[in-house]
C-alpha atoms as a PDB file:
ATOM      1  CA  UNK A   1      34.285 116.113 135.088  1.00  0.00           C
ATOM      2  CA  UNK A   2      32.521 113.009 135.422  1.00  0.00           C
ATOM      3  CA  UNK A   3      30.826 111.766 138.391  1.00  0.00           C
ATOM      4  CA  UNK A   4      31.863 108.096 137.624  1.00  0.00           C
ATOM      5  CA  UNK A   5      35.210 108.790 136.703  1.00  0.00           C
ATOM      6  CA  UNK A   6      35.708 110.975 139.767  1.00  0.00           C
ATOM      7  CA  UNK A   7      33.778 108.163 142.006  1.00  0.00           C
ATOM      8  CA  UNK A   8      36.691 105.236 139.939  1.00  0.00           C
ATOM      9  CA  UNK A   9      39.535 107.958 140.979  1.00  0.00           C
ATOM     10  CA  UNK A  10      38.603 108.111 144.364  1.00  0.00           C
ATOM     11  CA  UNK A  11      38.072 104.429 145.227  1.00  0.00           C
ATOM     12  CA  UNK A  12      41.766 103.988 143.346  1.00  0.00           C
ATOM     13  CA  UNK A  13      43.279 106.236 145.458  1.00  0.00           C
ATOM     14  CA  UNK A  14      41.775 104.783 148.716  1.00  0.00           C
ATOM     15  CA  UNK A  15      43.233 101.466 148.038  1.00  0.00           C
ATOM     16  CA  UNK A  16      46.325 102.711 147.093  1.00  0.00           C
ATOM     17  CA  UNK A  17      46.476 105.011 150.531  1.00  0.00           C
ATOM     18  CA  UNK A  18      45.872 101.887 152.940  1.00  0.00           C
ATOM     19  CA  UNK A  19      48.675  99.872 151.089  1.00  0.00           C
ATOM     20  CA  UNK A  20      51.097  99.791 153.540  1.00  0.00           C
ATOM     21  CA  UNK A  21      53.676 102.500 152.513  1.00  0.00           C
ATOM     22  CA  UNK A  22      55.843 105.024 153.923  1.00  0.00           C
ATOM     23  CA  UNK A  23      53.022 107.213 154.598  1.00  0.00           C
ATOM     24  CA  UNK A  24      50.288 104.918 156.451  1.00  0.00           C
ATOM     25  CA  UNK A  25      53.297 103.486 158.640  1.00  0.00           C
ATOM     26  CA  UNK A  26      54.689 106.509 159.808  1.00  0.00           C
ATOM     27  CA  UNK A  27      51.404 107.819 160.844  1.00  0.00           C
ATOM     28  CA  UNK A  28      50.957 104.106 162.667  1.00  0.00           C
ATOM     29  CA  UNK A  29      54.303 104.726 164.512  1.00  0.00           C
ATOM     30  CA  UNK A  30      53.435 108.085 165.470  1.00  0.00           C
ATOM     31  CA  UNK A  31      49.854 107.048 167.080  1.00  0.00           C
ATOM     32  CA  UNK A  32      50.785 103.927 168.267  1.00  0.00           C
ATOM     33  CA  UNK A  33      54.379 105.268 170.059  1.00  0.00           C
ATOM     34  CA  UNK A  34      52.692 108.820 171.100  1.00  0.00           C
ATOM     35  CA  UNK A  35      48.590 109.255 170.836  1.00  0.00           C
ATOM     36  CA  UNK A  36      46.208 109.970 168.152  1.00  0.00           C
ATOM     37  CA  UNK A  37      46.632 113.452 168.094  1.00  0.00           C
ATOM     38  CA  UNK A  38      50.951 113.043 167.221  1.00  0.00           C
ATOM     39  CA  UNK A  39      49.109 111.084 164.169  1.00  0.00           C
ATOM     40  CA  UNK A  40      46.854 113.105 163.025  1.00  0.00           C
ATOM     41  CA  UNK A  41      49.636 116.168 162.934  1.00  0.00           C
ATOM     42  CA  UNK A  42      51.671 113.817 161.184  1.00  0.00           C
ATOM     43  CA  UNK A  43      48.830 112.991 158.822  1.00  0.00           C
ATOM     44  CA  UNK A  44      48.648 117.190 158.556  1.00  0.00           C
ATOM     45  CA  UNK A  45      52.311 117.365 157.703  1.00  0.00           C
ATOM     46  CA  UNK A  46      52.253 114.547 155.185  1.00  0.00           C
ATOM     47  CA  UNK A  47      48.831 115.303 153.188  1.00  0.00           C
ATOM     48  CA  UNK A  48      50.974 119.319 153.049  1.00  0.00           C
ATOM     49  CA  UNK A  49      53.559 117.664 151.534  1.00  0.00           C
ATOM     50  CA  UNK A  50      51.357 115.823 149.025  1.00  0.00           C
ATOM     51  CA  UNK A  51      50.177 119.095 148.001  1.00  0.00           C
ATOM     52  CA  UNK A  52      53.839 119.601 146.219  1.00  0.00           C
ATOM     53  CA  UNK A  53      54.170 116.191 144.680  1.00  0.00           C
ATOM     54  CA  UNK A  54      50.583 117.410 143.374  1.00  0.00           C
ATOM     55  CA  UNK A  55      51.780 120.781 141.961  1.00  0.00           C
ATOM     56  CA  UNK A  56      54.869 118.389 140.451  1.00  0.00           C
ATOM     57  CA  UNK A  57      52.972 116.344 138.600  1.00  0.00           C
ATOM     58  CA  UNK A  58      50.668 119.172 137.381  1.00  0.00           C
ATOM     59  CA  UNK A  59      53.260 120.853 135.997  1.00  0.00           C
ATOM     60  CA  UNK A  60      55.299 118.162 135.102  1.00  0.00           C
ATOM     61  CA  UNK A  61      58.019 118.814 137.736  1.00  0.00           C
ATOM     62  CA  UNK A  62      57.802 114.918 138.218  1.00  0.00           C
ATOM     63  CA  UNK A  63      58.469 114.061 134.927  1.00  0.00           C
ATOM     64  CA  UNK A  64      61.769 115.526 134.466  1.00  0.00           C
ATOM     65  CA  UNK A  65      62.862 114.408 137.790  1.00  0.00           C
ATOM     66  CA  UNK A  66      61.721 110.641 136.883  1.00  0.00           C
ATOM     67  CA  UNK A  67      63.836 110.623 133.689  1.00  0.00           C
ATOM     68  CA  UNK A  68      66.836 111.700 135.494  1.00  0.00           C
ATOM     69  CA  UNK A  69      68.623 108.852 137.234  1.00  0.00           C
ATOM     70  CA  UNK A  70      70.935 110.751 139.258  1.00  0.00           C
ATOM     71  CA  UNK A  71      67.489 113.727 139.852  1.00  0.00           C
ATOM     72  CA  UNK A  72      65.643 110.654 141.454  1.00  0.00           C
ATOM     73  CA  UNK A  73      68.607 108.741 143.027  1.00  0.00           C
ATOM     74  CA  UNK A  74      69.322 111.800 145.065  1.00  0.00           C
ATOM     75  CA  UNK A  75      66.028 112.499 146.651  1.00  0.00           C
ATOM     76  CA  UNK A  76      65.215 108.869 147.421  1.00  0.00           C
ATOM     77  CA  UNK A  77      68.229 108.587 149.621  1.00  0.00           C
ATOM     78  CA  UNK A  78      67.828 111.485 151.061  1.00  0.00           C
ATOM     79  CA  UNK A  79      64.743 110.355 152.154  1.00  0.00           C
ATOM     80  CA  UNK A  80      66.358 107.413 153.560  1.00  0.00           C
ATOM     81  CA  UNK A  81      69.192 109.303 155.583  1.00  0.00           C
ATOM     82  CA  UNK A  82      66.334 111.011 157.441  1.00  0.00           C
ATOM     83  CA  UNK A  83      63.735 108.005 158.001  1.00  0.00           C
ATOM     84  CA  UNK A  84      67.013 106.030 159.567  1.00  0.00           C
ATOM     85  CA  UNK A  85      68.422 109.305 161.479  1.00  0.00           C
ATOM     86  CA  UNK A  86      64.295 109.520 163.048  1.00  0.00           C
ATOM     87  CA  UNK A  87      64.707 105.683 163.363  1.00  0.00           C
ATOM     88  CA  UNK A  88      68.188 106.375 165.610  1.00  0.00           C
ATOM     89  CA  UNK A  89      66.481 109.178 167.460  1.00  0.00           C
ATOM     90  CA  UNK A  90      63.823 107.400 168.788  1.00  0.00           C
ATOM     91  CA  UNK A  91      66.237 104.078 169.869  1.00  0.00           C
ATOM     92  CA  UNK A  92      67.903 106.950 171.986  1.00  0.00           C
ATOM     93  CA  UNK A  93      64.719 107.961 173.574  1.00  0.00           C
ATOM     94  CA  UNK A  94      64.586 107.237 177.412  1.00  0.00           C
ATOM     95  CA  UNK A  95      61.426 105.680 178.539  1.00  0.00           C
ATOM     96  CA  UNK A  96      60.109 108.172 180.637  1.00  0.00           C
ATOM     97  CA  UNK A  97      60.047 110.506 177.339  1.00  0.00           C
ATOM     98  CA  UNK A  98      57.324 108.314 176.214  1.00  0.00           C
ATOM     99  CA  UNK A  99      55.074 107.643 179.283  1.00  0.00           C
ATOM    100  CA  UNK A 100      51.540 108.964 179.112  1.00  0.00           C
ATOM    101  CA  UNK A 101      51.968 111.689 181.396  1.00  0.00           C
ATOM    102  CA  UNK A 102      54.321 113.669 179.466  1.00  0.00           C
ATOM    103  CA  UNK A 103      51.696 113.704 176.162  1.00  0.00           C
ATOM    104  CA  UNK A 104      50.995 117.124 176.571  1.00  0.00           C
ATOM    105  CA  UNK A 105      54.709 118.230 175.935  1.00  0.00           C
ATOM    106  CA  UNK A 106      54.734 116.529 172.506  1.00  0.00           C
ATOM    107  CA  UNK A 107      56.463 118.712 170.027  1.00  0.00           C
ATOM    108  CA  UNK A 108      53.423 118.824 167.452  1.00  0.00           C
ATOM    109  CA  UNK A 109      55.388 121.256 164.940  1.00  0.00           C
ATOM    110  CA  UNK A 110      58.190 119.270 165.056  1.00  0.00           C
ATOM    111  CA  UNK A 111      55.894 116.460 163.602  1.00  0.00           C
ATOM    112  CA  UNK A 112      53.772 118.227 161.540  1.00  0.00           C
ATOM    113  CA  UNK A 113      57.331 119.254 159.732  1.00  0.00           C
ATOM    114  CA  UNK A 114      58.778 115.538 159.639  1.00  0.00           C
ATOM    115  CA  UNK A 115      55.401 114.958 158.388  1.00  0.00           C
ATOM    116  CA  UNK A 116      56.266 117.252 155.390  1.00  0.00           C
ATOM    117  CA  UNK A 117      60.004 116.484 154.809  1.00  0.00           C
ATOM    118  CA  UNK A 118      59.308 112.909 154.998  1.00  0.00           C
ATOM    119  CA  UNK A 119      56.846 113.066 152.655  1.00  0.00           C
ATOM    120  CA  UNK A 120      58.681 115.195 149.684  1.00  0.00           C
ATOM    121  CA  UNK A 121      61.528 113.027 150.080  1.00  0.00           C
ATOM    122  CA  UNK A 122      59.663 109.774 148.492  1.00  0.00           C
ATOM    123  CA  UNK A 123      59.854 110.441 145.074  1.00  0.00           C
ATOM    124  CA  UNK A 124      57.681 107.620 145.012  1.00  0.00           C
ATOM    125  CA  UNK A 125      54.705 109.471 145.928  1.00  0.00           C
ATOM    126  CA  UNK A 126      55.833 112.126 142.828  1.00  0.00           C
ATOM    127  CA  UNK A 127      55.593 108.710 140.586  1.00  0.00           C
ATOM    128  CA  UNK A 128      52.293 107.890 142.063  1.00  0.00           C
ATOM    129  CA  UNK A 129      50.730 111.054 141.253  1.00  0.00           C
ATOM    130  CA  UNK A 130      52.130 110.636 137.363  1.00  0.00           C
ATOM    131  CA  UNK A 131      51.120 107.893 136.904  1.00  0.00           C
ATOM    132  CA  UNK A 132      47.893 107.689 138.192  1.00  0.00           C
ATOM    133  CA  UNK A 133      46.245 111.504 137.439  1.00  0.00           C
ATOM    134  CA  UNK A 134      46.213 111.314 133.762  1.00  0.00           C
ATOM    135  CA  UNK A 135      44.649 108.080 133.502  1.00  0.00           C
ATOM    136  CA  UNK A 136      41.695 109.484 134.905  1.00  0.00           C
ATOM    137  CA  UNK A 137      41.688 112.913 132.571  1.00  0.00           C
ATOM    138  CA  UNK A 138      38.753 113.440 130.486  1.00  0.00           C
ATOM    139  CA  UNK A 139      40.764 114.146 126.933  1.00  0.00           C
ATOM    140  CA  UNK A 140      37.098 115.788 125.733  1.00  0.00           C
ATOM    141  CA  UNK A 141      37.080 118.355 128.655  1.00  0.00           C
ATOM    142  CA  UNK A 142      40.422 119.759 127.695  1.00  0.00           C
ATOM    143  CA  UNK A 143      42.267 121.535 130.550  1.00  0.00           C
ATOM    144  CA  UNK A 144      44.034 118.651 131.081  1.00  0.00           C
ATOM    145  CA  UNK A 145      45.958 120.266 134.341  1.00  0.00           C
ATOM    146  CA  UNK A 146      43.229 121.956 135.773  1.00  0.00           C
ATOM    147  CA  UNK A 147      41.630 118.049 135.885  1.00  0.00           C
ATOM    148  CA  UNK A 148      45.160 117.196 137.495  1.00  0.00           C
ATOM    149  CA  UNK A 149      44.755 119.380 139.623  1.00  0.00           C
ATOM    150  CA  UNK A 150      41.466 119.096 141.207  1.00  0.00           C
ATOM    151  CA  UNK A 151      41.725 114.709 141.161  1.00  0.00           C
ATOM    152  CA  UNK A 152      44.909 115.559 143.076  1.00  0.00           C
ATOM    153  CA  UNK A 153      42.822 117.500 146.140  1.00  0.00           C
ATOM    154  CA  UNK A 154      40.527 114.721 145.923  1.00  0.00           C
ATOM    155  CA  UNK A 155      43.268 112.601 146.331  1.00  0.00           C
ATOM    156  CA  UNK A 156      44.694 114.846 149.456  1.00  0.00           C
ATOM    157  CA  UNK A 157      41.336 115.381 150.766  1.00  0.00           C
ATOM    158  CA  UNK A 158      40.744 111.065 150.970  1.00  0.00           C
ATOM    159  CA  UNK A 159      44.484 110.753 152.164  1.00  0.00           C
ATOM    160  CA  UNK A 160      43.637 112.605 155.352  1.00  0.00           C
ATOM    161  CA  UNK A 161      40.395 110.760 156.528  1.00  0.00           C
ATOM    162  CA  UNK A 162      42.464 107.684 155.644  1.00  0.00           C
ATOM    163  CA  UNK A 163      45.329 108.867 157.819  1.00  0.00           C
ATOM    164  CA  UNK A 164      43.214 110.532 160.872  1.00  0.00           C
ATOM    165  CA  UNK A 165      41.160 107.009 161.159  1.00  0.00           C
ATOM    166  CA  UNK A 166      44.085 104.755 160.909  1.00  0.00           C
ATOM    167  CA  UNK A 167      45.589 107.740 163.671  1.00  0.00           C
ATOM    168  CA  UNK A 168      42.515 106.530 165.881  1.00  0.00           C
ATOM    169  CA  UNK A 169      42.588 103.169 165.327  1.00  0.00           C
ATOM    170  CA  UNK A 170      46.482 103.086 166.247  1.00  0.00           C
ATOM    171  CA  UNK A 171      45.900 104.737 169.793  1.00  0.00           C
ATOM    172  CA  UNK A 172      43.634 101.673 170.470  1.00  0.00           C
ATOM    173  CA  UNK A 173      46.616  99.224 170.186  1.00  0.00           C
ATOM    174  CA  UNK A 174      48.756 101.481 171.806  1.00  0.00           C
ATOM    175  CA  UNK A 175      46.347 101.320 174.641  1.00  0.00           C
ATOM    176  CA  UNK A 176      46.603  97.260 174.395  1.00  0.00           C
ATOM    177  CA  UNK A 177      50.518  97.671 174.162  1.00  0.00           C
ATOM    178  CA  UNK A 178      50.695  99.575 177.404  1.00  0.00           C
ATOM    179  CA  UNK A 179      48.807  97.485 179.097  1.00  0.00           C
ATOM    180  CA  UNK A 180      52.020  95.039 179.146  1.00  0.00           C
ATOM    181  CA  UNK A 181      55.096  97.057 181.420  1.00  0.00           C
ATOM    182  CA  UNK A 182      57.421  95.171 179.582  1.00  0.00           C
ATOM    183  CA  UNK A 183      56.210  96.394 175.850  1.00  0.00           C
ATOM    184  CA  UNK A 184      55.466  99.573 177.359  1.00  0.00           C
ATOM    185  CA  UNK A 185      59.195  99.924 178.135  1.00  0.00           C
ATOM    186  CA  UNK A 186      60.274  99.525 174.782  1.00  0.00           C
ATOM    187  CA  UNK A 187      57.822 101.729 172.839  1.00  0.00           C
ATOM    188  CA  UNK A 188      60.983 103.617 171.959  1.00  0.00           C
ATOM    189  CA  UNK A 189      62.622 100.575 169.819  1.00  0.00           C
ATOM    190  CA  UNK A 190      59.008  99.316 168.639  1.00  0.00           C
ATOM    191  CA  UNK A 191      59.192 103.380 167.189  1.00  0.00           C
ATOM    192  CA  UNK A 192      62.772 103.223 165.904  1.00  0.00           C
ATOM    193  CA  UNK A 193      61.883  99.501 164.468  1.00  0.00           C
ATOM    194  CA  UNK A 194      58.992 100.779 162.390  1.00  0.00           C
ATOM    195  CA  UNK A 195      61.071 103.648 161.020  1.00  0.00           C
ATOM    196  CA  UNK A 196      63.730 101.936 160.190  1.00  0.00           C
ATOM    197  CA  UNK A 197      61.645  99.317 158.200  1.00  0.00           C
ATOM    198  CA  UNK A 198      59.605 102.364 156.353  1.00  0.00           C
ATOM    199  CA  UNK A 199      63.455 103.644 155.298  1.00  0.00           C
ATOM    200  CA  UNK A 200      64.566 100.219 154.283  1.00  0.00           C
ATOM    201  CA  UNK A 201      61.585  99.780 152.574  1.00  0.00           C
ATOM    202  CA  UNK A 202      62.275 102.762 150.164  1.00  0.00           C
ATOM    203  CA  UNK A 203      65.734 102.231 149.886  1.00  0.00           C
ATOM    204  CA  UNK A 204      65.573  98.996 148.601  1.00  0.00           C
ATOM    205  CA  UNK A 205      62.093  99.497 145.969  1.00  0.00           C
ATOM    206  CA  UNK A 206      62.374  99.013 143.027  1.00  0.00           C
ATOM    207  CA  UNK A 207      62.125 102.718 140.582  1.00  0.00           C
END
């Protein structure tokens, strides 16, 4: 493949990873509510689950599930039921589930798996990967998948240094924020806030 058209693919996909989305916010919440290490699971959970949309688009999974209504209709919502059921969880959280002291009993499988589940249920990520993979396909090279397929790692590969920085970054401000008692207190609604603006966000965009 080409070194420039890798290089374009790359820097596309960078910008298009620290949009904020779904993805980048839930890996915000997760750091910010819980430590860098919840973040980067969840960043380990999410880039697993772009390996599928990957394999979709590949194969053209996406496709058919893009041109039917009902297909796409189902999946988005379903990924809104479960961003506003994590969203209710967390309001429920008592405040001594969230101090620092009781980091080390973090349930880091349970993340790395809403990581995944989140991340399968956004058909918008599918769409992303369709739309954006053959645009940067060499025609000449043939083996048009195989080039799918390997600008799609790429893509995974950027999506986690993207997610494990933003992870570090996060635990800085959540340092700040419990610096205050008062926020402190309330990390468990700042949690269930963000969620629930990451499902609204997907239930209300636009196909």
């Amino acid at each position: 493949m080409d070194l420039t058209l890798v290089l374009s693919f790359l820097g596309v996909a960078i910008l298009l990873t620290l949009m904020p989305g779904p993805d980048i916010l839930f890996v915000v919440a997760q750091s910010i509510t819980q430590n860098k290490k919840a973040g980067i699971v969840t960043a380990l959970g999410l880039c697993s689950g772009l390996t599928i949309h990957v394999a979709a688009a590949t194969l053209g999974i996406s496709a058919l599930v893009y041109q039917s209504a009902i297909a796409f209709a189902v999946v988005k919502y379903a990924g809104v039921a479960y961003l506003l059921f994590l969203a209710w969880q967390s309001f429920r959280e008592r405040e001594t589930d969230l101090a620092i002291g009781s980091q080390n009993s973090l349930k880091y499988k349970s993340l790395y798996k809403k990581g995944i589940l989140m991340n399968i249920l956004n058909p918008k990520v599918s769409l992303f990967f369709l739309a954006l993979l053959p645009q940067f396909v060499d025609g000449s090279l043939g083996h048009a998948s195989a080039q799918m397929l390997i600008l799609g790692i790429i893509a995974i590969i950027q999506a986690l240094l993207v997610f494990v920085t933003v992870s570090v970054f996060s635990e800085q401000i959540r340092h700040l924020l419990l610096k205050n008692s008062f926020i402190a207190g309330k990390i468990n609604i700042i949690k269930g806030s963000l969620l629930g603006i990451i499902g609204l966000q997907i239930a209300f965009s636009e196909k």
